[in-house]
C-alpha atoms as a PDB file:
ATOM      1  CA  UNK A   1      -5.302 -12.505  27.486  1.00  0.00           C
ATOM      2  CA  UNK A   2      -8.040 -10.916  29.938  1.00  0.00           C
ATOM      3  CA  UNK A   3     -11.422 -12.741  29.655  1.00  0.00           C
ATOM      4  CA  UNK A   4     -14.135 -10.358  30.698  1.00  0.00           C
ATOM      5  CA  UNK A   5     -17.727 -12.477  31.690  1.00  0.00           C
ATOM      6  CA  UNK A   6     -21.295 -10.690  31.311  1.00  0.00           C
ATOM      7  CA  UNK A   7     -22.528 -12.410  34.574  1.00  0.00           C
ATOM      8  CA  UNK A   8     -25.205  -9.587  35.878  1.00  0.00           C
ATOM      9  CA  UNK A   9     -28.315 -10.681  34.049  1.00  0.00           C
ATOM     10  CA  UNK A  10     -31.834 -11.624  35.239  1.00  0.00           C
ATOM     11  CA  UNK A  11     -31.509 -14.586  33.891  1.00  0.00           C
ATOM     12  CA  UNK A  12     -36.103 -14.515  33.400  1.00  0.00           C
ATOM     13  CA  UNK A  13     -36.243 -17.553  30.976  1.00  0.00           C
ATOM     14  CA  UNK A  14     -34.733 -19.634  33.712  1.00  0.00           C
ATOM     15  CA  UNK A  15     -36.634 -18.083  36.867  1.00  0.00           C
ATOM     16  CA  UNK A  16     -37.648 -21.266  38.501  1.00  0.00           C
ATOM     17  CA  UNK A  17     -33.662 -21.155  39.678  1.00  0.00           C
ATOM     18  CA  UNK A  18     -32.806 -17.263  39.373  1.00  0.00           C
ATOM     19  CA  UNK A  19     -35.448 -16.277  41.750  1.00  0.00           C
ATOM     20  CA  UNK A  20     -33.071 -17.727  44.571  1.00  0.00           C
ATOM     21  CA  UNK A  21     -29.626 -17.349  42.607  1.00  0.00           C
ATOM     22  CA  UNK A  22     -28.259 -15.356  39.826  1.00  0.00           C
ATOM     23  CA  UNK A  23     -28.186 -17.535  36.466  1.00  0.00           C
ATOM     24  CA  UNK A  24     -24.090 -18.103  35.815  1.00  0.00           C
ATOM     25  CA  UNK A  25     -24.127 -19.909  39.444  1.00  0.00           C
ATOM     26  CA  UNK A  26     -26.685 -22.565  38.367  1.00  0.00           C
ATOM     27  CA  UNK A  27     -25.216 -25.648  39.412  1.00  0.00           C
ATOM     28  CA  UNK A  28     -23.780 -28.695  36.550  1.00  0.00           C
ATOM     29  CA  UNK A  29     -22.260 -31.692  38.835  1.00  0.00           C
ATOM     30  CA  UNK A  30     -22.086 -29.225  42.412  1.00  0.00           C
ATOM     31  CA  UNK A  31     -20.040 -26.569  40.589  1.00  0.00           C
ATOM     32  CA  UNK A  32     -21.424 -23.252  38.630  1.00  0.00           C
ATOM     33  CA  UNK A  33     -21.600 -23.566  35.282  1.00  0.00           C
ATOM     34  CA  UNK A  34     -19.495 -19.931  35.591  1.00  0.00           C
ATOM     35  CA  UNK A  35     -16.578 -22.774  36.917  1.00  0.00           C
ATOM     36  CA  UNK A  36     -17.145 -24.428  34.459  1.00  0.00           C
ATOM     37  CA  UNK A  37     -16.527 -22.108  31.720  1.00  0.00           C
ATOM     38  CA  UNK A  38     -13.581 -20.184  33.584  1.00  0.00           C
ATOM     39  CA  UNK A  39     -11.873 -23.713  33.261  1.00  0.00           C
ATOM     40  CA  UNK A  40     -12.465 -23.735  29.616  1.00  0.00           C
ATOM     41  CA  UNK A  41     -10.330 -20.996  29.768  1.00  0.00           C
ATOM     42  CA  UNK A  42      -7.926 -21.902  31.639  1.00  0.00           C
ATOM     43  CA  UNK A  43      -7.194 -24.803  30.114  1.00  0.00           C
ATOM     44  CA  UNK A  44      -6.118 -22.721  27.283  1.00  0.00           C
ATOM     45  CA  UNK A  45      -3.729 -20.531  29.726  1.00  0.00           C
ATOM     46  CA  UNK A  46      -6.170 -17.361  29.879  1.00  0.00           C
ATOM     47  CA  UNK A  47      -7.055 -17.366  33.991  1.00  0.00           C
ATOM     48  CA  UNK A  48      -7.087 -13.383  34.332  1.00  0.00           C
ATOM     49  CA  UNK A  49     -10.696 -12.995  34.607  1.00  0.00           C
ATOM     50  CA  UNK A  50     -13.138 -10.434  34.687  1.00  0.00           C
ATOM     51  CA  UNK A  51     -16.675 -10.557  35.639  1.00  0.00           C
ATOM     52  CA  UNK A  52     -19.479  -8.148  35.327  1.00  0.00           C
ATOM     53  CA  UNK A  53     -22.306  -8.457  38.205  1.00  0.00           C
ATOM     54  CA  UNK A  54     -25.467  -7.642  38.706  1.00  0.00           C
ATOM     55  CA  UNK A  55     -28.040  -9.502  39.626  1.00  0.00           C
ATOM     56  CA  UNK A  56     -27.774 -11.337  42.689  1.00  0.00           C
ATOM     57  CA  UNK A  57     -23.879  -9.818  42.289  1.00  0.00           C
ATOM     58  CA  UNK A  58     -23.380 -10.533  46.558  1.00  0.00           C
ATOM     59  CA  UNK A  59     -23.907 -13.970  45.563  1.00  0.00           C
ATOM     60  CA  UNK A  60     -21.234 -14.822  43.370  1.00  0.00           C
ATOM     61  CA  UNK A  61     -18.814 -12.364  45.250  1.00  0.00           C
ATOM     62  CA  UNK A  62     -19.269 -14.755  47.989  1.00  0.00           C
ATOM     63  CA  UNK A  63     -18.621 -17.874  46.021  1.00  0.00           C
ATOM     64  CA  UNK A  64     -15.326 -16.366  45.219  1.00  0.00           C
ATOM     65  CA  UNK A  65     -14.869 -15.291  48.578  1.00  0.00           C
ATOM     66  CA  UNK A  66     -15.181 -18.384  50.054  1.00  0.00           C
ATOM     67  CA  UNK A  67     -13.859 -20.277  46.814  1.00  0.00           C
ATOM     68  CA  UNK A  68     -11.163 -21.980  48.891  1.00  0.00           C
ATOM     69  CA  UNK A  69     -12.990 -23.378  51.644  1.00  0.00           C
ATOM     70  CA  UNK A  70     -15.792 -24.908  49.151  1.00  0.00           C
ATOM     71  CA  UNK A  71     -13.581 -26.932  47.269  1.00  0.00           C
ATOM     72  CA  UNK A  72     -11.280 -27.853  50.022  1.00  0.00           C
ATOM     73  CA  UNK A  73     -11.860 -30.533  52.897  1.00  0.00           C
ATOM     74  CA  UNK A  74     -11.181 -28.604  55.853  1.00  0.00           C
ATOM     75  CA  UNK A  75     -10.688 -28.473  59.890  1.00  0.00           C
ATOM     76  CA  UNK A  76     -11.903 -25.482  62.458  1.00  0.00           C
ATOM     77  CA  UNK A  77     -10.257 -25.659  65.518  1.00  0.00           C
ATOM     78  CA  UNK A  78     -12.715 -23.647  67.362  1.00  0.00           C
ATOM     79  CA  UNK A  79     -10.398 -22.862  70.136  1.00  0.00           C
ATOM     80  CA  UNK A  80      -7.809 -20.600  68.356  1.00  0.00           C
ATOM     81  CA  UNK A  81      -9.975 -19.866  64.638  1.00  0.00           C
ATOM     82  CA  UNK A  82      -7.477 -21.626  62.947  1.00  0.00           C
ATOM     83  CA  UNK A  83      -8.267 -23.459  59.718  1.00  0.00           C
ATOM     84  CA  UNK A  84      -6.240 -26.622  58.226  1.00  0.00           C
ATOM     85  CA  UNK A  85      -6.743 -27.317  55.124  1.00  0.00           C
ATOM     86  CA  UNK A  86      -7.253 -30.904  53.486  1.00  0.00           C
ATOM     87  CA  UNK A  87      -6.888 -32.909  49.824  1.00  0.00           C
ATOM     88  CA  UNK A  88      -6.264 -29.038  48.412  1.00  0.00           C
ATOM     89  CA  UNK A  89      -8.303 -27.896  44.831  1.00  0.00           C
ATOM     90  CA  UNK A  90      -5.860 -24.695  44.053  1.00  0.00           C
ATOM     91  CA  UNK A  91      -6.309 -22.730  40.998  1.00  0.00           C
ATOM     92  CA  UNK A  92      -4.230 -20.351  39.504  1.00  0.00           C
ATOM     93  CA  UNK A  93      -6.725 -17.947  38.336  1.00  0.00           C
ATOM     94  CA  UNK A  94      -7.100 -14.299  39.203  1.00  0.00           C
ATOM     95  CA  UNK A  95     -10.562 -13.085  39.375  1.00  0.00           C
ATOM     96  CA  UNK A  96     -11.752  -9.559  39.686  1.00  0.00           C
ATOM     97  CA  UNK A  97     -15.441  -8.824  40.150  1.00  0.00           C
ATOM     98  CA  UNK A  98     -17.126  -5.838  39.483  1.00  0.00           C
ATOM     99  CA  UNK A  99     -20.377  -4.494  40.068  1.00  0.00           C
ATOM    100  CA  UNK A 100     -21.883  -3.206  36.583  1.00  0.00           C
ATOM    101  CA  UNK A 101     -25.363  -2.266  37.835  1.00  0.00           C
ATOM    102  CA  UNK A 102     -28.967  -4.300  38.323  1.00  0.00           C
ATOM    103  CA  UNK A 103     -30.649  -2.866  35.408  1.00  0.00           C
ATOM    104  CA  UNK A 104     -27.330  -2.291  32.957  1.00  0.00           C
ATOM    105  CA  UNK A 105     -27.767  -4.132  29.486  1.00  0.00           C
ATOM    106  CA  UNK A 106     -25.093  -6.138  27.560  1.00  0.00           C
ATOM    107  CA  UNK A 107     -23.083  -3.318  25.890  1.00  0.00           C
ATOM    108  CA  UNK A 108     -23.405  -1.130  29.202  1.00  0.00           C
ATOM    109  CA  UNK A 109     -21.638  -3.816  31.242  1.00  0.00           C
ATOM    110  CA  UNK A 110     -18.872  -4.071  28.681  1.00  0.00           C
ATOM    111  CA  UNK A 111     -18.070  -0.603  28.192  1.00  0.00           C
ATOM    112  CA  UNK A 112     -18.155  -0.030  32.241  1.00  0.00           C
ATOM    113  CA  UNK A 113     -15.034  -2.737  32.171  1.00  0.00           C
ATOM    114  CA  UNK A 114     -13.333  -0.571  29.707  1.00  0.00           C
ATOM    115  CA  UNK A 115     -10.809   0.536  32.247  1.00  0.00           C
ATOM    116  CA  UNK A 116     -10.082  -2.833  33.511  1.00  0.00           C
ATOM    117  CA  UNK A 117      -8.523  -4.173  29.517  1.00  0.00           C
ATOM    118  CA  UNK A 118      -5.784  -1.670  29.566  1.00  0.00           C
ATOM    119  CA  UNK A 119      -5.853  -1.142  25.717  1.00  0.00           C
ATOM    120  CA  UNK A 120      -5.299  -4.477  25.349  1.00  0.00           C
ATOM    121  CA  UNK A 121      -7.304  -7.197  22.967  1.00  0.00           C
ATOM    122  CA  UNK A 122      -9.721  -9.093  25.321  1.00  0.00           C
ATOM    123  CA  UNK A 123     -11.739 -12.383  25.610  1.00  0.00           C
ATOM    124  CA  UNK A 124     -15.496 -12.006  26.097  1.00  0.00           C
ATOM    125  CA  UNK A 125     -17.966 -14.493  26.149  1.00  0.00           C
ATOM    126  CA  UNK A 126     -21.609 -14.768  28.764  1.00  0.00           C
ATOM    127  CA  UNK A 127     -22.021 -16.890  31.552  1.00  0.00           C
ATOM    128  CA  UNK A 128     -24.639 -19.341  30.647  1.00  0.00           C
ATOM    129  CA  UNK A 129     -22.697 -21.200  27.992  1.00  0.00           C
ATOM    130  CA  UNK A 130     -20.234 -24.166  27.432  1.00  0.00           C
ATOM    131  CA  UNK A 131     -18.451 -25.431  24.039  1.00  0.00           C
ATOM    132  CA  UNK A 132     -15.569 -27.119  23.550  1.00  0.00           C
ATOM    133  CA  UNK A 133     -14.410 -24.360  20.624  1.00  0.00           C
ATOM    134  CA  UNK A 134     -10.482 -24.602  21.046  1.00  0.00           C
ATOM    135  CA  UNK A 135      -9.539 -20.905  22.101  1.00  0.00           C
ATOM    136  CA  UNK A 136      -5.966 -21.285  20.937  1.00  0.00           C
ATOM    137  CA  UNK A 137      -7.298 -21.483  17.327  1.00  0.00           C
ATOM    138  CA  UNK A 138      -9.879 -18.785  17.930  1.00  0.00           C
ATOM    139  CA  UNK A 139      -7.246 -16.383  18.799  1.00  0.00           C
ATOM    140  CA  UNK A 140      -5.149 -17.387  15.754  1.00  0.00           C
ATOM    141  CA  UNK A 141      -8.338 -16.392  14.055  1.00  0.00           C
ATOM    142  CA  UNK A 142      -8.882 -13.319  15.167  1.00  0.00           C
ATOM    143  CA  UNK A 143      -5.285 -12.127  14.681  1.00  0.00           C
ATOM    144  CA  UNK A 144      -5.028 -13.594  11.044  1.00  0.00           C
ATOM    145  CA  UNK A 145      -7.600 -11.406  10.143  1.00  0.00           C
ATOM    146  CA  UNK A 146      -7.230  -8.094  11.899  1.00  0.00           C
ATOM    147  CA  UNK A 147     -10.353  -6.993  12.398  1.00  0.00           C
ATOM    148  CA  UNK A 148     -12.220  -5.492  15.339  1.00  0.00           C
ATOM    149  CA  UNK A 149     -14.053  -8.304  16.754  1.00  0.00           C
ATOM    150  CA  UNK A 150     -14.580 -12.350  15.933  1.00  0.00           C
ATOM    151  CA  UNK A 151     -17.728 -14.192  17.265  1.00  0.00           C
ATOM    152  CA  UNK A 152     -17.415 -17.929  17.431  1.00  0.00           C
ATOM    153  CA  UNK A 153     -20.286 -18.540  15.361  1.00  0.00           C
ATOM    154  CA  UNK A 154     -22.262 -22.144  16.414  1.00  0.00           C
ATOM    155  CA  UNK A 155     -24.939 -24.367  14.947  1.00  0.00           C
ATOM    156  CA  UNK A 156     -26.727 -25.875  18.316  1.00  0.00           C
ATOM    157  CA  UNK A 157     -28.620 -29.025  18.415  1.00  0.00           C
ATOM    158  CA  UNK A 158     -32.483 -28.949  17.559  1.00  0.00           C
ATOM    159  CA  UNK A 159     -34.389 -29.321  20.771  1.00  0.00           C
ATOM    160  CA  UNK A 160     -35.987 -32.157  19.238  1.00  0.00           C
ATOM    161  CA  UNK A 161     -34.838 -35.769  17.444  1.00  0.00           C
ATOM    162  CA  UNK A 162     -35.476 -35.261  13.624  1.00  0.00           C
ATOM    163  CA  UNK A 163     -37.167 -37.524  11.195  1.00  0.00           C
ATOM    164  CA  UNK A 164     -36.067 -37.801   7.390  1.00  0.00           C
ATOM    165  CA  UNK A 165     -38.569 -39.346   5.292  1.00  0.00           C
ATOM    166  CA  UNK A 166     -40.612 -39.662   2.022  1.00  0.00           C
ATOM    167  CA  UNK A 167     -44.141 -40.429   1.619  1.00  0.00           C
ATOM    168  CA  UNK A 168     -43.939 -40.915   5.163  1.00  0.00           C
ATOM    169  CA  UNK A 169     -41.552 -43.780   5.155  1.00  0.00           C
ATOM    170  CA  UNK A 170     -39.104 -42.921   7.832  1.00  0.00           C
ATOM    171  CA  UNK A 171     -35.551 -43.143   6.506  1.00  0.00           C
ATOM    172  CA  UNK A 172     -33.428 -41.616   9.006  1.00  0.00           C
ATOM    173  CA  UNK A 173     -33.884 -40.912  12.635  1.00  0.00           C
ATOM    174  CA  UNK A 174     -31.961 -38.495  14.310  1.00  0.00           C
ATOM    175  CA  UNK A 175     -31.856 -37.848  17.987  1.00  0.00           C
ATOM    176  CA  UNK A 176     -31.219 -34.281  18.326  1.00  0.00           C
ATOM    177  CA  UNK A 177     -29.187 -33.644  15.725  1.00  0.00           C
ATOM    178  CA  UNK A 178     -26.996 -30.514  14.629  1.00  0.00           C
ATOM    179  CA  UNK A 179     -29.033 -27.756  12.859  1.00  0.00           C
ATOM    180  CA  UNK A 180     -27.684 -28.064   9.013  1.00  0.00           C
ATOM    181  CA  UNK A 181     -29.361 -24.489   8.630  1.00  0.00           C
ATOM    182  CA  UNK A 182     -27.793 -20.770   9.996  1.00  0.00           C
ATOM    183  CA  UNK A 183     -25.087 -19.913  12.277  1.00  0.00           C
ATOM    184  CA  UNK A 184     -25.834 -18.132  15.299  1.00  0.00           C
ATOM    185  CA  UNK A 185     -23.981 -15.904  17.654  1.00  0.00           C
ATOM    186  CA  UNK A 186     -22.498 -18.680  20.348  1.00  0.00           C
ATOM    187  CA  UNK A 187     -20.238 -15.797  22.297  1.00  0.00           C
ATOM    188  CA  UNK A 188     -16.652 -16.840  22.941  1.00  0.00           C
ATOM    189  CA  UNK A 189     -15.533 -13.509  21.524  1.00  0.00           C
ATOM    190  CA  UNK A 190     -12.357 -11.960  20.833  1.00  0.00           C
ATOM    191  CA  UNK A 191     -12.449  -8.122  20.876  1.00  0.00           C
ATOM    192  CA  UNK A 192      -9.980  -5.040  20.060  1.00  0.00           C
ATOM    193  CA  UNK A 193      -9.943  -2.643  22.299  1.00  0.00           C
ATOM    194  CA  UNK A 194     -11.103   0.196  20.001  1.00  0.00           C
ATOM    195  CA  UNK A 195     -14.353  -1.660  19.804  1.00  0.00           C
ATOM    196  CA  UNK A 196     -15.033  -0.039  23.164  1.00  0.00           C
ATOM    197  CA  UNK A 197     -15.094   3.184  21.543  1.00  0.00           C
ATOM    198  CA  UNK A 198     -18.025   2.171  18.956  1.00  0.00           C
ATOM    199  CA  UNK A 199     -20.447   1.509  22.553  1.00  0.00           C
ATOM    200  CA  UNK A 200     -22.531   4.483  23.181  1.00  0.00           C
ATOM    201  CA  UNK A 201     -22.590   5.495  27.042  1.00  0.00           C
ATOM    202  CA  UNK A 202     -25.494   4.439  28.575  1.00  0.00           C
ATOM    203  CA  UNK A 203     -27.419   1.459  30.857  1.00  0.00           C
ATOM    204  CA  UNK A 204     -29.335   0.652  28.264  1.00  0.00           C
ATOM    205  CA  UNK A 205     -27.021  -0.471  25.566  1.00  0.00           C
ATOM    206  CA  UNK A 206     -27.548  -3.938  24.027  1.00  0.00           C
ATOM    207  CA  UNK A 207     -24.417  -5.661  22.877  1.00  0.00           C
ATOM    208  CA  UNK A 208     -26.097  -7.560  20.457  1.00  0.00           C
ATOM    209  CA  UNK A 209     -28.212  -4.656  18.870  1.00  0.00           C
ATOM    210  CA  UNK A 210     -26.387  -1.671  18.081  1.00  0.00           C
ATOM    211  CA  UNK A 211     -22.679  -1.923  18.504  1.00  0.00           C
ATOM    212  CA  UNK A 212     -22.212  -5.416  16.907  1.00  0.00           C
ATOM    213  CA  UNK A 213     -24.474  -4.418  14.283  1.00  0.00           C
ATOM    214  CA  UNK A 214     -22.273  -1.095  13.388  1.00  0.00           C
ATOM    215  CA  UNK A 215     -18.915  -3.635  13.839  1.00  0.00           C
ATOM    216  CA  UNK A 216     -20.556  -5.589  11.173  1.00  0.00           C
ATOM    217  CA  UNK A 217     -21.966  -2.484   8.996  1.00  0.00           C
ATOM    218  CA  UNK A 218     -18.178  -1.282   8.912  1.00  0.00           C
ATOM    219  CA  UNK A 219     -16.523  -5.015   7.839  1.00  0.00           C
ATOM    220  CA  UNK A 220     -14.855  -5.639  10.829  1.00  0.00           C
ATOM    221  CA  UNK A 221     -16.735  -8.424  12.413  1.00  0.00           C
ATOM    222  CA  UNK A 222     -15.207 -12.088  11.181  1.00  0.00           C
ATOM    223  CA  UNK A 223     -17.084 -14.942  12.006  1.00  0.00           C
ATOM    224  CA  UNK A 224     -15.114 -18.230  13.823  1.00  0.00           C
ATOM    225  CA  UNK A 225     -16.743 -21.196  12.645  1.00  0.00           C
ATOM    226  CA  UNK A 226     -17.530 -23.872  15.365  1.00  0.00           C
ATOM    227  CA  UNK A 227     -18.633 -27.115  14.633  1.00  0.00           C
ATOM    228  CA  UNK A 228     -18.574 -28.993  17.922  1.00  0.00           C
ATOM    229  CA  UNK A 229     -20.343 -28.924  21.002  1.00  0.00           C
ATOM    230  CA  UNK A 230     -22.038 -26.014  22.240  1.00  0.00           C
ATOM    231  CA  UNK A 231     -24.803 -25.635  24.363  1.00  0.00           C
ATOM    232  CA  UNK A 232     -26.557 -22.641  26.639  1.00  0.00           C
ATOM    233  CA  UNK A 233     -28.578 -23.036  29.608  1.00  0.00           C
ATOM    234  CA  UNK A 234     -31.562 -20.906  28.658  1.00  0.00           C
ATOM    235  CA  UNK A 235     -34.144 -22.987  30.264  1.00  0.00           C
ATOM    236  CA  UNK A 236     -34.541 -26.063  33.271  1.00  0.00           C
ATOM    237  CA  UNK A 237     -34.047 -28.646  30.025  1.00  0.00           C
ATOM    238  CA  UNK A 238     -31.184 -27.375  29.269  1.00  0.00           C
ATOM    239  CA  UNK A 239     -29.791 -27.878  32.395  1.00  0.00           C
ATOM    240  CA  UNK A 240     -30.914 -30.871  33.371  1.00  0.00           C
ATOM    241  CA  UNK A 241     -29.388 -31.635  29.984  1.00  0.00           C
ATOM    242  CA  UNK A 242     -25.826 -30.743  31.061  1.00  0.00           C
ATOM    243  CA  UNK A 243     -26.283 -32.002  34.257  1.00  0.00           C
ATOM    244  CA  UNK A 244     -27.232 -35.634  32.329  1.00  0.00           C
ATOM    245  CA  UNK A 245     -23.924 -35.141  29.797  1.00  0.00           C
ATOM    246  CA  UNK A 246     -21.639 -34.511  33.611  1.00  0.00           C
ATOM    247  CA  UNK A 247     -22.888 -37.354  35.713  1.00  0.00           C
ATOM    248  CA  UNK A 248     -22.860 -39.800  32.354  1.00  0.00           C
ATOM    249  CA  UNK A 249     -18.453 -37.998  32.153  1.00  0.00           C
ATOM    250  CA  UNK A 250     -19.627 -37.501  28.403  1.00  0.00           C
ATOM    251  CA  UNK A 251     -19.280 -33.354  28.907  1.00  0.00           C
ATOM    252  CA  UNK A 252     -17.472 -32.827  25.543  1.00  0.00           C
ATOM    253  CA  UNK A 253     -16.624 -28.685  27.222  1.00  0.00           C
ATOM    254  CA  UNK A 254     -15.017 -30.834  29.960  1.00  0.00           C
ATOM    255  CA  UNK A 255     -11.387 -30.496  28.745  1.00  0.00           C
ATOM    256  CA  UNK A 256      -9.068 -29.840  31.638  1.00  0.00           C
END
């Protein structure tokens, strides 16, 4: 299946980085985290991507660009222009990148890749997250069902370690553990391609606001229940904290 990544954001909550780069290329153990999620993907067998720019977009065009030589030892002989290549890091993945506007919103960048799905069902998740949600059995999901659209729905860690107690006699202490409470929208979607036809045309359509909420209105949003590890990168912390999880090899999204 064709993954399509919303990768043209500001990216504002994280603008100590984004000022100099666009968010999905902030960097967890020298790669992107947008590597990073591609290979979640690909681990699975989906490498046909799909990413909507904007932002920054010449940035990440170039990383692409030049994808071989940064992740390859090579030589320049400066005589001729030839390049050798050494100890090789090959993919298999297909990546098309499109330019979905600066100031385009989540629903406008997904309906301007309408062209590139061919009528067919779709992956779509954002470029700022990892999990370790088995995509095999959230397409199973999603075609069990036979609805429009399934969100993998998440409960993230609380930013802070949690204390269970009475009369103030600590009984439990847990270090950042799971919220017991709501789900939330974690991405890692998998879409019908009518759903395109419920996005109104426009820059300035939200994803999250009014086409979702008609998909659910109408029945025919299904919810995929994760309960491992996910995790966004919404601020320095939580980068630093993936960073931490990649240099320790405890990255539970790390599965290829």
């Amino acid at each position: 299946m064709k993954i399509m990544l919303l990768a043209g954001g500001f990216g504002t909550r994280l603008s100590e980085l984004t000022e100099t780069i666009p968010k999905p290329m902030a960097p967890i153990g020298g790669h992107p985290i947008l590597w990073h999620i591609m290979n979640m993907y690909a681990s699975h067998g989906h490498s046909d991507f799909y990413v909507a720019l904007g932002y920054k977009s010449n940035i990440i065009k170039e990383y692409f660009l030049n994808y071989y030589a940064l992740n390859s030892d090579f030589t320049v002989d400066l005589s001729s222009g030839s390049i050798s290549h050494h100890q090789q890091n090959s993919v298999d993945w297909k990546v098309t990148l499109v330019d979905t506007g600066l100031n385009t919103m989540t629903g406008g960048r997904v309906k301007k890749m309408k062209s590139y799905v061919n009528n067919e069902p779709f992956l779509l998740t954002y470029g700022d997250g990892v999990s370790n949600v088995d995509i095999d059995k959230l397409i199973a999901f999603h075609k069990s069902h036979g609805k429009l659209v399934t969100v993998t729905a998440v409960r993230p860690s609380a930013r802070f370690g949690e204390l269970l107690m009475h009369e103030g006699v600590v009984s439990e202490f847990q270090e950042k553990p799971q919220m017991g409470g709501g789900w939330i929208n974690g991405g890692f979607f998998v879409i019908q391609p009518e759903f395109f036809d419920l996005i109104e045309d426009g820059d300035d359509v939200i994803l999250e606001r009014g086409p979702l909420e008609t998909v659910a209105r109408m029945g025919q949003l299904m919810a995929y229940q994760h309960e491992g590890f996910w995790q966004c990168m919404d601020t320095i912390r939580d980068l630093d904290y993936l960073n931490k999880l990649w240099a320790e090899k405890a990255a539970p999204w790390k599965i290829w």
